[in-house]
PDB file of N, CA and C in Angstrom:
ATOM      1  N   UNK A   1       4.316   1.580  19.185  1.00  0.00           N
ATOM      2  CA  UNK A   1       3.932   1.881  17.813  1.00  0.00           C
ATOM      3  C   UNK A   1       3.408   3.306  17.759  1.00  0.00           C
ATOM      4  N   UNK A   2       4.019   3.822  16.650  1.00  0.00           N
ATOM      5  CA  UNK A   2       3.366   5.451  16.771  1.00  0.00           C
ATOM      6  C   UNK A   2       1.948   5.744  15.663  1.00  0.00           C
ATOM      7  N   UNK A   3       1.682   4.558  15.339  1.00  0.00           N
ATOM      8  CA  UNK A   3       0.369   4.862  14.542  1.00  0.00           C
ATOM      9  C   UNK A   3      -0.262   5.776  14.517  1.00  0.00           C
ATOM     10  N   UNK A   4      -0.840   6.638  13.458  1.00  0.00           N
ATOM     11  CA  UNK A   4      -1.635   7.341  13.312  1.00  0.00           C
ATOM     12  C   UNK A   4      -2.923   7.020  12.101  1.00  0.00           C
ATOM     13  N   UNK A   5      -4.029   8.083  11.972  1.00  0.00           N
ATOM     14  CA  UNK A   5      -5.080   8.201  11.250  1.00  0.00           C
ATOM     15  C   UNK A   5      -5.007   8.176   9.971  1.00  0.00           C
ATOM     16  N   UNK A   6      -4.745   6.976   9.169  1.00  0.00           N
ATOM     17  CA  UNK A   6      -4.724   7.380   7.897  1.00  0.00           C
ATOM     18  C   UNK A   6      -6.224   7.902   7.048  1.00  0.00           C
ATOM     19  N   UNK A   7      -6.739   7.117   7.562  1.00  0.00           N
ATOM     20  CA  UNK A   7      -8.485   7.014   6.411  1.00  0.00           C
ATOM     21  C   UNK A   7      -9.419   6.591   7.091  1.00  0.00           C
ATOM     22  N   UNK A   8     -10.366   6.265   6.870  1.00  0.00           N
ATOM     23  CA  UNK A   8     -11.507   5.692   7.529  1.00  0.00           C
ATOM     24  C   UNK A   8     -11.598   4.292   6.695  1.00  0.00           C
ATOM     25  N   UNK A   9     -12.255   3.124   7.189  1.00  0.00           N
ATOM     26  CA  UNK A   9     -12.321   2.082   6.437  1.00  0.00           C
ATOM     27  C   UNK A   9     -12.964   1.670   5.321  1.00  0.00           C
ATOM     28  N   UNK A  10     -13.870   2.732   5.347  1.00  0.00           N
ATOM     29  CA  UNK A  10     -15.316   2.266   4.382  1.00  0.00           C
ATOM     30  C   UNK A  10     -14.605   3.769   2.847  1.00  0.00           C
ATOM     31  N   UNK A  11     -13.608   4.333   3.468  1.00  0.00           N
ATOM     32  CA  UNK A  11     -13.059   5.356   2.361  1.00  0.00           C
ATOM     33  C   UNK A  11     -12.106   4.728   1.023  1.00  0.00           C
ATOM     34  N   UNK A  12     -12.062   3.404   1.447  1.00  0.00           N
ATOM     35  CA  UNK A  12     -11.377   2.828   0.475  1.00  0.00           C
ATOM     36  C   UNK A  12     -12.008   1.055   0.157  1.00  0.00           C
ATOM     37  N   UNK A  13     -12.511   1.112  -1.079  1.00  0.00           N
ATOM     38  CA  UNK A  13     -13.420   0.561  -1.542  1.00  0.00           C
ATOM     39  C   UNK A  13     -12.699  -0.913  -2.372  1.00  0.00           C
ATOM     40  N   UNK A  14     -12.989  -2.252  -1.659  1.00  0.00           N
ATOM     41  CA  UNK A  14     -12.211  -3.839  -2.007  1.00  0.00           C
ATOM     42  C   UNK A  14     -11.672  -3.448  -3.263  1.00  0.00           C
ATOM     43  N   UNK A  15     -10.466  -4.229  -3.510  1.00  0.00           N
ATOM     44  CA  UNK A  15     -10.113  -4.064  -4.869  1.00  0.00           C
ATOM     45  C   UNK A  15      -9.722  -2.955  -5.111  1.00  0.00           C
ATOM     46  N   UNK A  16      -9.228  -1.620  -4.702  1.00  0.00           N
ATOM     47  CA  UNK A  16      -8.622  -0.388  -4.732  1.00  0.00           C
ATOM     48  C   UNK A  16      -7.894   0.155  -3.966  1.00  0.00           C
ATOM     49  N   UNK A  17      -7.433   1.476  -3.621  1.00  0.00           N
ATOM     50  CA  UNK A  17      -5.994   2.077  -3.386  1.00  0.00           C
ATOM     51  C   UNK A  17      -6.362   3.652  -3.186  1.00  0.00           C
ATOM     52  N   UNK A  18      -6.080   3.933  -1.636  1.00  0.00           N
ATOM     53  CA  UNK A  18      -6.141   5.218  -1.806  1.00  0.00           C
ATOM     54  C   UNK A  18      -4.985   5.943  -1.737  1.00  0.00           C
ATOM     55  N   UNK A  19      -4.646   7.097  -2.023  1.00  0.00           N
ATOM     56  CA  UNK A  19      -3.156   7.665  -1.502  1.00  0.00           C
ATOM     57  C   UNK A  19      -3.582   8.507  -0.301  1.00  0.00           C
ATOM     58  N   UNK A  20      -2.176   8.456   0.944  1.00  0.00           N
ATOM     59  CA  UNK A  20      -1.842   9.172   2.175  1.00  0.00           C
ATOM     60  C   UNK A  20      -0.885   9.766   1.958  1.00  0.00           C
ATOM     61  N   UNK A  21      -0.720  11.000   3.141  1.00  0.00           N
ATOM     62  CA  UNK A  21       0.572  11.406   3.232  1.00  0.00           C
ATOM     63  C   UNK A  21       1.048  11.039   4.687  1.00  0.00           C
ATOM     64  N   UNK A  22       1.716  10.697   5.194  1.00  0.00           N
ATOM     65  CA  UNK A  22       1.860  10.634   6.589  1.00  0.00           C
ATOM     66  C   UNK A  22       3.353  10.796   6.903  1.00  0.00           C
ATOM     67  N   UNK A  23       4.111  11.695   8.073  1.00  0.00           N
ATOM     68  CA  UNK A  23       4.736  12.304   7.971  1.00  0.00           C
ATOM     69  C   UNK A  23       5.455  12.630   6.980  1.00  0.00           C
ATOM     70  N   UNK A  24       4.868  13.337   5.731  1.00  0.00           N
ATOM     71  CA  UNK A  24       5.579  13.122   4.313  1.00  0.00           C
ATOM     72  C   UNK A  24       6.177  11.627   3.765  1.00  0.00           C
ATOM     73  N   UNK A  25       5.347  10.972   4.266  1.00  0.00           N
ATOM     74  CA  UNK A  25       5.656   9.767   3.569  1.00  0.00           C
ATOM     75  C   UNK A  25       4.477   9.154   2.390  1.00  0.00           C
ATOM     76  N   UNK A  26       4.722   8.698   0.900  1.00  0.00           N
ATOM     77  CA  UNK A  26       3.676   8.748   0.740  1.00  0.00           C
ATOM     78  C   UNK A  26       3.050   7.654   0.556  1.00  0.00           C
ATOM     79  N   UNK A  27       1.508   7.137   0.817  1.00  0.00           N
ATOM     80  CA  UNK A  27       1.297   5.721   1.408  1.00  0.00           C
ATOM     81  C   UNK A  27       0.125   5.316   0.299  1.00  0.00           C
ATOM     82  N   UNK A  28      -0.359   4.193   0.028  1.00  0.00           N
ATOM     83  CA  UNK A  28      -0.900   3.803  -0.597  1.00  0.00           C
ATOM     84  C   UNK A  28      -1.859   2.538   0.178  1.00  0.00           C
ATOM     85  N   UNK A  29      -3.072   2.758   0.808  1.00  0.00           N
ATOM     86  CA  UNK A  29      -3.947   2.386   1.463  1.00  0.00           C
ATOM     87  C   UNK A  29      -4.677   1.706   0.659  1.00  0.00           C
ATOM     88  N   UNK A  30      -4.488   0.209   0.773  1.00  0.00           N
ATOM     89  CA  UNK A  30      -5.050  -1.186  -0.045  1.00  0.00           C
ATOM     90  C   UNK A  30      -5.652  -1.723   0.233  1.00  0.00           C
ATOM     91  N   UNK A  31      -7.180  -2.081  -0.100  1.00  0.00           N
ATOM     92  CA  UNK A  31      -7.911  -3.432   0.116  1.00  0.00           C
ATOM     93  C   UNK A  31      -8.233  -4.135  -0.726  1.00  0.00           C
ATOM     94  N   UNK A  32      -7.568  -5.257  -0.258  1.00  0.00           N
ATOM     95  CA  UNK A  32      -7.646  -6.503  -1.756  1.00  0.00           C
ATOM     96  C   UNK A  32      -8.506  -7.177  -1.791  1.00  0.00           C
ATOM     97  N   UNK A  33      -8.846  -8.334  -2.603  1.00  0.00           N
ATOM     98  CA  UNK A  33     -10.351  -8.257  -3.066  1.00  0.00           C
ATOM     99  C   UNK A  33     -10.380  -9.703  -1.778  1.00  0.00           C
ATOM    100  N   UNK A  34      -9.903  -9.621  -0.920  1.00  0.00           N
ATOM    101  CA  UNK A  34     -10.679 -10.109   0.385  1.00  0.00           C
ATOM    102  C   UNK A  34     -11.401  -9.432   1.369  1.00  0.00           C
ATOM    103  N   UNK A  35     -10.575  -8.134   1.289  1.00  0.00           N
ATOM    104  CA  UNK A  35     -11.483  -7.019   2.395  1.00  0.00           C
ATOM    105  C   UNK A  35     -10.091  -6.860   2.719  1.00  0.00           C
ATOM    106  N   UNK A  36      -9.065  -7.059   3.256  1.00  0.00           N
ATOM    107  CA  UNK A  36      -8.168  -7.224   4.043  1.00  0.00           C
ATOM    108  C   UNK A  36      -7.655  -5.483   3.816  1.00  0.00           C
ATOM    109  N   UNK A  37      -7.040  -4.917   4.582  1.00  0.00           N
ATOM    110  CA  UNK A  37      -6.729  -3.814   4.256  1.00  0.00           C
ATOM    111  C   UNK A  37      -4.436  -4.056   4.785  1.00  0.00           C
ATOM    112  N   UNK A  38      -4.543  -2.861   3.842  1.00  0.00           N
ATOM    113  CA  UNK A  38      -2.718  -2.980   3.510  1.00  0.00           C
ATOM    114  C   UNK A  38      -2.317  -1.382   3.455  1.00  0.00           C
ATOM    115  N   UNK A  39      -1.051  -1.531   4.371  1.00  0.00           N
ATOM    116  CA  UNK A  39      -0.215   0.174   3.823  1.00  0.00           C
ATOM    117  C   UNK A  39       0.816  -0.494   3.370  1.00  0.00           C
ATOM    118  N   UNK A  40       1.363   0.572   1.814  1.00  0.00           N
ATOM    119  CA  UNK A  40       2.363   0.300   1.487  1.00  0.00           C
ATOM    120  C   UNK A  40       3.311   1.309   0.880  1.00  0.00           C
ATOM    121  N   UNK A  41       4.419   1.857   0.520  1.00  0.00           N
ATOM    122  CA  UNK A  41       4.669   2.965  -0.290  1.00  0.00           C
ATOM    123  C   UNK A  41       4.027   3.422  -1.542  1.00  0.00           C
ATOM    124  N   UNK A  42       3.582   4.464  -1.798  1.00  0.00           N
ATOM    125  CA  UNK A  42       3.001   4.472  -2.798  1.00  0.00           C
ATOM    126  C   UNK A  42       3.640   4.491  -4.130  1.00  0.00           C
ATOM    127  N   UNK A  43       4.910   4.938  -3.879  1.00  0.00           N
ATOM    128  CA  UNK A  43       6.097   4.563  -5.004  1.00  0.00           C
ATOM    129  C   UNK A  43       6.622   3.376  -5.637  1.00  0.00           C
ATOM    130  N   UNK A  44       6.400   3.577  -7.151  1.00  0.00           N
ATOM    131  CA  UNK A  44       6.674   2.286  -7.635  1.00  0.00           C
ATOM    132  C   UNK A  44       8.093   2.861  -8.005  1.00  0.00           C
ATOM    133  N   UNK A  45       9.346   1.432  -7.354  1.00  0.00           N
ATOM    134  CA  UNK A  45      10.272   1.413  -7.129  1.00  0.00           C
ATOM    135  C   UNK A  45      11.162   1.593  -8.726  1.00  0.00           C
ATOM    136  N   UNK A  46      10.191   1.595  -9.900  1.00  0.00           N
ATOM    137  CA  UNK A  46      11.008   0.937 -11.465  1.00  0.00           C
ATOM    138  C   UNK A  46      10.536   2.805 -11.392  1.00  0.00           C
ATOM    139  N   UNK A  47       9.950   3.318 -11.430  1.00  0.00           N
ATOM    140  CA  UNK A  47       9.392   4.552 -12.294  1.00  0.00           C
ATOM    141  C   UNK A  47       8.773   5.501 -12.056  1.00  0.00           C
ATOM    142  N   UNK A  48       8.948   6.148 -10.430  1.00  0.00           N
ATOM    143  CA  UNK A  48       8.373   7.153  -9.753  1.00  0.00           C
ATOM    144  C   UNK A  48       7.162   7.092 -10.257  1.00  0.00           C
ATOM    145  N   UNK A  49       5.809   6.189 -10.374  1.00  0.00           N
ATOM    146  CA  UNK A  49       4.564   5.901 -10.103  1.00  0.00           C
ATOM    147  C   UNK A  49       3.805   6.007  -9.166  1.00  0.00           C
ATOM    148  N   UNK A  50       2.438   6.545  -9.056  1.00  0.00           N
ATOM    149  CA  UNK A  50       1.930   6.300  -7.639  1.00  0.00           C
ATOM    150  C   UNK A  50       1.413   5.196  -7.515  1.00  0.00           C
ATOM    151  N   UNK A  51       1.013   4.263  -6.889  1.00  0.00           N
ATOM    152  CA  UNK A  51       0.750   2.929  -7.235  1.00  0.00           C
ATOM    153  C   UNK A  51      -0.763   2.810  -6.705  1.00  0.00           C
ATOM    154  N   UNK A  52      -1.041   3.664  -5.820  1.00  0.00           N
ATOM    155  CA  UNK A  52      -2.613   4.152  -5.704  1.00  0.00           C
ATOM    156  C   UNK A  52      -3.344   4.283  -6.900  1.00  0.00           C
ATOM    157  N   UNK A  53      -2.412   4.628  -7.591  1.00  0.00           N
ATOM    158  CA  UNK A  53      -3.464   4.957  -9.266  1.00  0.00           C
ATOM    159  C   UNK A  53      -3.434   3.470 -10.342  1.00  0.00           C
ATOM    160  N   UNK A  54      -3.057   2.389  -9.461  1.00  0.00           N
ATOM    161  CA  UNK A  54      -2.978   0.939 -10.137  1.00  0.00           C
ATOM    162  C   UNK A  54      -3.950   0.332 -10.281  1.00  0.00           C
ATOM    163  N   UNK A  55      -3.601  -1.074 -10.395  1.00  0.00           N
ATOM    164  CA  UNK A  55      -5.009  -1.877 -10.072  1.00  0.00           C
ATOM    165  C   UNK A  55      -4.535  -3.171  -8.979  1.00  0.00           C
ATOM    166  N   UNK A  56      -5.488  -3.635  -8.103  1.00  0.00           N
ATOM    167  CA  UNK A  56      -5.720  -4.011  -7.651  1.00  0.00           C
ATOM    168  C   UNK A  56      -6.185  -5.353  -7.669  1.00  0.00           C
ATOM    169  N   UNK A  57      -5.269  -6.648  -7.568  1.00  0.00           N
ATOM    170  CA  UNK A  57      -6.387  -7.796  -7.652  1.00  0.00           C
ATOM    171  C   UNK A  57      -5.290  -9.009  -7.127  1.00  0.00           C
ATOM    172  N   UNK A  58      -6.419  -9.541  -5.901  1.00  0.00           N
ATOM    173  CA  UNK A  58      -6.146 -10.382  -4.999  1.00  0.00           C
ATOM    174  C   UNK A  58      -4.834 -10.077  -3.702  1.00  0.00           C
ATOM    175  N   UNK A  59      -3.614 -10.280  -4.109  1.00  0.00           N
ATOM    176  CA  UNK A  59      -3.131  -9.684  -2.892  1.00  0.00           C
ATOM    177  C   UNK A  59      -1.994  -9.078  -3.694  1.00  0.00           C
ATOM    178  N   UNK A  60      -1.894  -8.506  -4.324  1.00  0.00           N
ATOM    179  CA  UNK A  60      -1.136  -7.868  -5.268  1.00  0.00           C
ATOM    180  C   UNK A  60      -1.595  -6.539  -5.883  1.00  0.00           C
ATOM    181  N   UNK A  61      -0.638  -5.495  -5.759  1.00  0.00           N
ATOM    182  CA  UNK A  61      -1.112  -3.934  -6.447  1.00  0.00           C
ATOM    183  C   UNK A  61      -0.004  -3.848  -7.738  1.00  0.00           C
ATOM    184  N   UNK A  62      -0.570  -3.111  -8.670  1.00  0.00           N
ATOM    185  CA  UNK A  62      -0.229  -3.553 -10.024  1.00  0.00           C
ATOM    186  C   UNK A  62       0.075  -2.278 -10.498  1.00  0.00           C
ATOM    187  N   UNK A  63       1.564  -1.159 -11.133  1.00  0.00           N
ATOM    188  CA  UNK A  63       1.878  -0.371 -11.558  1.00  0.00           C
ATOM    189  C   UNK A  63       0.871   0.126 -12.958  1.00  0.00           C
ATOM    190  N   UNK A  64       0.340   0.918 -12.584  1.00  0.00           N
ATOM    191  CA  UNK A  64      -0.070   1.197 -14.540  1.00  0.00           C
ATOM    192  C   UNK A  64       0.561   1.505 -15.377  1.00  0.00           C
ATOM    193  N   UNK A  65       1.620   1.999 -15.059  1.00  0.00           N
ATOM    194  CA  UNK A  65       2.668   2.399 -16.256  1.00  0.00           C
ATOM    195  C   UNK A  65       3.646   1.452 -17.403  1.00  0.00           C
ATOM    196  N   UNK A  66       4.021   0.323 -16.315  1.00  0.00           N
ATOM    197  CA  UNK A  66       4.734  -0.503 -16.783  1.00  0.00           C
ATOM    198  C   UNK A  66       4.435  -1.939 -16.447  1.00  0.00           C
ATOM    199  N   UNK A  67       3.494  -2.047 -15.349  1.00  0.00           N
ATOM    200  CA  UNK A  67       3.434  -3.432 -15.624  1.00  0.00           C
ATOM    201  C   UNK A  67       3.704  -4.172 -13.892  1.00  0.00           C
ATOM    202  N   UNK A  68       4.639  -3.562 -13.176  1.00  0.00           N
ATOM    203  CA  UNK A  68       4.912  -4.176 -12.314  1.00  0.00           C
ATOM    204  C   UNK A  68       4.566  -4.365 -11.225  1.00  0.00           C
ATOM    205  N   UNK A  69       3.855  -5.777 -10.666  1.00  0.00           N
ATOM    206  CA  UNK A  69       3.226  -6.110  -9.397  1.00  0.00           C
ATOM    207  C   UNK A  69       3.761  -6.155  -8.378  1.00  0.00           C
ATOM    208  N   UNK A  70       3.319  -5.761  -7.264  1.00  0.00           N
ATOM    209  CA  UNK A  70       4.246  -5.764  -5.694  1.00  0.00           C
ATOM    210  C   UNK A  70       3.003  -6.378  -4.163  1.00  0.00           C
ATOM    211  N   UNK A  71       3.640  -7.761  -3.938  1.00  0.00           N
ATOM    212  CA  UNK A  71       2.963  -8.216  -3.160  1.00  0.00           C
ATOM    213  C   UNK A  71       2.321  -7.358  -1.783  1.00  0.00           C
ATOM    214  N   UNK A  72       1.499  -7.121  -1.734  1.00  0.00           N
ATOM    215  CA  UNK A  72       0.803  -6.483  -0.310  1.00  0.00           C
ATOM    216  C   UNK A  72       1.357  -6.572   1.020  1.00  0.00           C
ATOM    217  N   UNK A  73       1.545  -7.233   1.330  1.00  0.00           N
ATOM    218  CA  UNK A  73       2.089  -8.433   2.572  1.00  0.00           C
ATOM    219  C   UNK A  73       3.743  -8.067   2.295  1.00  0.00           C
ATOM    220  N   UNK A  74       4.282  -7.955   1.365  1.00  0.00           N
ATOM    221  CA  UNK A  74       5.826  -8.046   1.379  1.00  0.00           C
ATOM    222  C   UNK A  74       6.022  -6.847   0.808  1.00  0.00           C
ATOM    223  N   UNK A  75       5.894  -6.322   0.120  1.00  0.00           N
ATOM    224  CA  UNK A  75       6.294  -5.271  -0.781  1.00  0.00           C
ATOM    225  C   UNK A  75       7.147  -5.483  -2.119  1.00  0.00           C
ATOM    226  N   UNK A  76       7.669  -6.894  -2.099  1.00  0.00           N
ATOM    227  CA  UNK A  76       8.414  -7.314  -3.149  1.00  0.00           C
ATOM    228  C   UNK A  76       7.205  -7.324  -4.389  1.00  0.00           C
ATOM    229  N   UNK A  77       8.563  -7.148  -5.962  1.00  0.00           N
ATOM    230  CA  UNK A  77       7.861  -7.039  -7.045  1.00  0.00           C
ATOM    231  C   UNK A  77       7.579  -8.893  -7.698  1.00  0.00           C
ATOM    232  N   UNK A  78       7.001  -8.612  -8.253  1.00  0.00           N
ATOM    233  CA  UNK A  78       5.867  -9.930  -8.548  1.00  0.00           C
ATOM    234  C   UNK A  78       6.987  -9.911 -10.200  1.00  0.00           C
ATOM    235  N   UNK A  79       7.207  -9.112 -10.755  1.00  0.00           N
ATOM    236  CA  UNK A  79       7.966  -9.648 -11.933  1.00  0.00           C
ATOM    237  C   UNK A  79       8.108  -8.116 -12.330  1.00  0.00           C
ATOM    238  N   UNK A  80       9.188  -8.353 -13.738  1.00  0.00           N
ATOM    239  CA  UNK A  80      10.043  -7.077 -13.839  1.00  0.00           C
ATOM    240  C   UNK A  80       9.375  -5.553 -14.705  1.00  0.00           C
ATOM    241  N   UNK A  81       9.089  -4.215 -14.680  1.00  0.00           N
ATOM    242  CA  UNK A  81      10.835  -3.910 -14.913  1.00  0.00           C
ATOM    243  C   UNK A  81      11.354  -3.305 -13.307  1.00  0.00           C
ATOM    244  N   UNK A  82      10.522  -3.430 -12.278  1.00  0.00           N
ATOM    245  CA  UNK A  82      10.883  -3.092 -11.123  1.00  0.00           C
ATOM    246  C   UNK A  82      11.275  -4.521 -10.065  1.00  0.00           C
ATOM    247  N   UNK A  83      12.449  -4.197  -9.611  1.00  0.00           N
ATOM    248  CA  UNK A  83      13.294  -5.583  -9.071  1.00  0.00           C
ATOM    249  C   UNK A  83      13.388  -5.305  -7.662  1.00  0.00           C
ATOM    250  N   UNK A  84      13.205  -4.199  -6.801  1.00  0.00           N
ATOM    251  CA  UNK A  84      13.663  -3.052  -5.834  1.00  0.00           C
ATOM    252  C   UNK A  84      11.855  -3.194  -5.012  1.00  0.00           C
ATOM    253  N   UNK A  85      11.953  -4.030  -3.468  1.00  0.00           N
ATOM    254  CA  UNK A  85      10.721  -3.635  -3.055  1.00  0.00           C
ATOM    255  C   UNK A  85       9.976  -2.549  -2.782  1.00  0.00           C
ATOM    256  N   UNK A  86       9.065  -2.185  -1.736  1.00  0.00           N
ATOM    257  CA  UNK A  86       8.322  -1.256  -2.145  1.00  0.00           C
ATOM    258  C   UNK A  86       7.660  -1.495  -0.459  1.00  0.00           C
ATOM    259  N   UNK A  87       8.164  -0.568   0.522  1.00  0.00           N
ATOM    260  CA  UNK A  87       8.019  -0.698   2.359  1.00  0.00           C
ATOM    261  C   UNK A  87       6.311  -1.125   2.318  1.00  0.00           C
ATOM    262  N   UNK A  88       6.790  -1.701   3.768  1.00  0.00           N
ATOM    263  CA  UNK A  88       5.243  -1.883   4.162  1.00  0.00           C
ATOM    264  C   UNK A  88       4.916  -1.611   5.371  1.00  0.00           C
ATOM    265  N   UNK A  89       4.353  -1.052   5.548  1.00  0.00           N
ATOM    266  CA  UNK A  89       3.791  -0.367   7.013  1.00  0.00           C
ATOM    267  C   UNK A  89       2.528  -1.259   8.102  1.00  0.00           C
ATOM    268  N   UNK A  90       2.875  -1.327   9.067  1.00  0.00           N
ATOM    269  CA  UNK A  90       2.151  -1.700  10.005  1.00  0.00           C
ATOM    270  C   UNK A  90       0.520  -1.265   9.576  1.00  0.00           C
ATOM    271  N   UNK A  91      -0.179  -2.248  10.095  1.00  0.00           N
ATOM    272  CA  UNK A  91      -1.695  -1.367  10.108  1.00  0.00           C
ATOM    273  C   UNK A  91      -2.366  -1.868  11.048  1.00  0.00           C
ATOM    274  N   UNK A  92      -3.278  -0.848  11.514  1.00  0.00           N
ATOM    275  CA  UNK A  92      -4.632  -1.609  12.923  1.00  0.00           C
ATOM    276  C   UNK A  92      -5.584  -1.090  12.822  1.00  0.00           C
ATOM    277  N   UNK A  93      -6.282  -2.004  12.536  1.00  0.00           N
ATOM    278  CA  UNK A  93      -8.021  -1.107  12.248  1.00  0.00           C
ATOM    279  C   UNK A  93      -8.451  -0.956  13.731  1.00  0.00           C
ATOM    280  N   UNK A  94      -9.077   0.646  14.144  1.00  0.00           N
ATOM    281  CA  UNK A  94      -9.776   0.942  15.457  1.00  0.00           C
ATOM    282  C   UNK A  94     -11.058   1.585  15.074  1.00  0.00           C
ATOM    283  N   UNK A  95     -12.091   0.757  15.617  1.00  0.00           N
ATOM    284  CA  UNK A  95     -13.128   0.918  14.971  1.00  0.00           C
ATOM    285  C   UNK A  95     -13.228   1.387  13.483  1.00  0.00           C
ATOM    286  N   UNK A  96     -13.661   2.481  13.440  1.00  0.00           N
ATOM    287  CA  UNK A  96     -13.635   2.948  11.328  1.00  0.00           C
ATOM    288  C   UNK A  96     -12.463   3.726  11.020  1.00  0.00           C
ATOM    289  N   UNK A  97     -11.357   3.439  11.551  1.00  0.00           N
ATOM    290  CA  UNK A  97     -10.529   4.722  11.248  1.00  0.00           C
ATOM    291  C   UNK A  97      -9.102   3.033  11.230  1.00  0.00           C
ATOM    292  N   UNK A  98      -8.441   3.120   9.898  1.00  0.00           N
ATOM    293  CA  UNK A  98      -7.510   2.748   9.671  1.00  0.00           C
ATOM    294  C   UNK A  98      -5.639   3.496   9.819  1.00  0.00           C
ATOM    295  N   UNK A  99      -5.284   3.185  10.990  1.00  0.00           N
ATOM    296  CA  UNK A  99      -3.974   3.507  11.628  1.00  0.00           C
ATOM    297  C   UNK A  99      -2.983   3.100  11.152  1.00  0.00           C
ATOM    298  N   UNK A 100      -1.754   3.892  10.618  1.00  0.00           N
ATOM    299  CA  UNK A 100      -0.575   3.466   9.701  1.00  0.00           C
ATOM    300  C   UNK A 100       0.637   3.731  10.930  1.00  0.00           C
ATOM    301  N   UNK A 101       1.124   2.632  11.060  1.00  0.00           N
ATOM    302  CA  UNK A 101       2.639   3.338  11.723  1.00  0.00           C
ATOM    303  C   UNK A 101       3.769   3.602  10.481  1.00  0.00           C
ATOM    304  N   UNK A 102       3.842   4.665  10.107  1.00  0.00           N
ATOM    305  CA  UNK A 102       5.110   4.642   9.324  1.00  0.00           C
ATOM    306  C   UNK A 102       6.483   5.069   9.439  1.00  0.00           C
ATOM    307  N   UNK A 103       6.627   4.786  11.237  1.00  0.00           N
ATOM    308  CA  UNK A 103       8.416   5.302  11.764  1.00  0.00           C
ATOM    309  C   UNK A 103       8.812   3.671  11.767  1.00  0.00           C
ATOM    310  N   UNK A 104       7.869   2.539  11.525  1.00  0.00           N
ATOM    311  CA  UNK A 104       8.268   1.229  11.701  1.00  0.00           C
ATOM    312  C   UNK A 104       8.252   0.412  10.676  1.00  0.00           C
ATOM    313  N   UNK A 105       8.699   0.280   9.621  1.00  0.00           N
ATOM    314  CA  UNK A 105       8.055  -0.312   8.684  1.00  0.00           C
ATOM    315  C   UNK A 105       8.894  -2.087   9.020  1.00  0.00           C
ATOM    316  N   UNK A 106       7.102  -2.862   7.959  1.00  0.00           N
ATOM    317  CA  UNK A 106       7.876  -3.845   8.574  1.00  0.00           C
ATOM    318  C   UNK A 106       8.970  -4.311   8.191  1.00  0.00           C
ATOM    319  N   UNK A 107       9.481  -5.517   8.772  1.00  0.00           N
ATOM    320  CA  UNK A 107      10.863  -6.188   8.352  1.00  0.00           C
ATOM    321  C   UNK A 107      11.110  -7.538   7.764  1.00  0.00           C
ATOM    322  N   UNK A 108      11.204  -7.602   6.612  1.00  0.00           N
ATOM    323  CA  UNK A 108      10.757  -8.956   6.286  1.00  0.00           C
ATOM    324  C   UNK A 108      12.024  -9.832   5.864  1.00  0.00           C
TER     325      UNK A 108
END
């Protein structure tokens, strides 16, 4: 795994979304309102959105523009106008610093 440094853990606050860049990729660093932390593209697949700038609730990140949810865990959309998932990246918390592999995304 080629993981690297995305954020620190305590930099992204339950229930919100930060944006990364990692090798020009751009990532959207999630903790849902369990604590659980998530990488995912930050592109919403319906409408060149950042999805960092969404909302957040339970295990689902939520487009502001239009509406469309994309499961954490899968990247698939929760209902329309975006039909097209949305990658998900490996993650490993080491001590306070949250690690993204994004040459692997997962495979679902």
């Amino acid at each position: 795994m080629t993981a690297q440094r995305a954020c620190g853990v305590d930099e992204v606050a339950v229930s919100s979304a930060v944006k990364v860049e990692l090798d020009g990729i751009a990532v959207a660093i999630v903790k849902d309102s369990a604590g659980e932390i998530h990488a995912i593209g930050d592109t919403c697949t319906h409408g060149e959105i950042s999805l960092s700038e969404g909302f957040v609730e339970d295990d689902s990140i939520e487009c502001w523009a239009h509406g469309s949810q994309f499961e954490l865990r899968t990247g698939k959309p929760k209902n329309l106008p975006a039909y097209e998932p949305v990658p998900v990246f490996p993650v490993t918390i080491d001590g306070d610093d949250v690690l993204v592999d994004v040459q692997n995304p997962v495979k679902l």
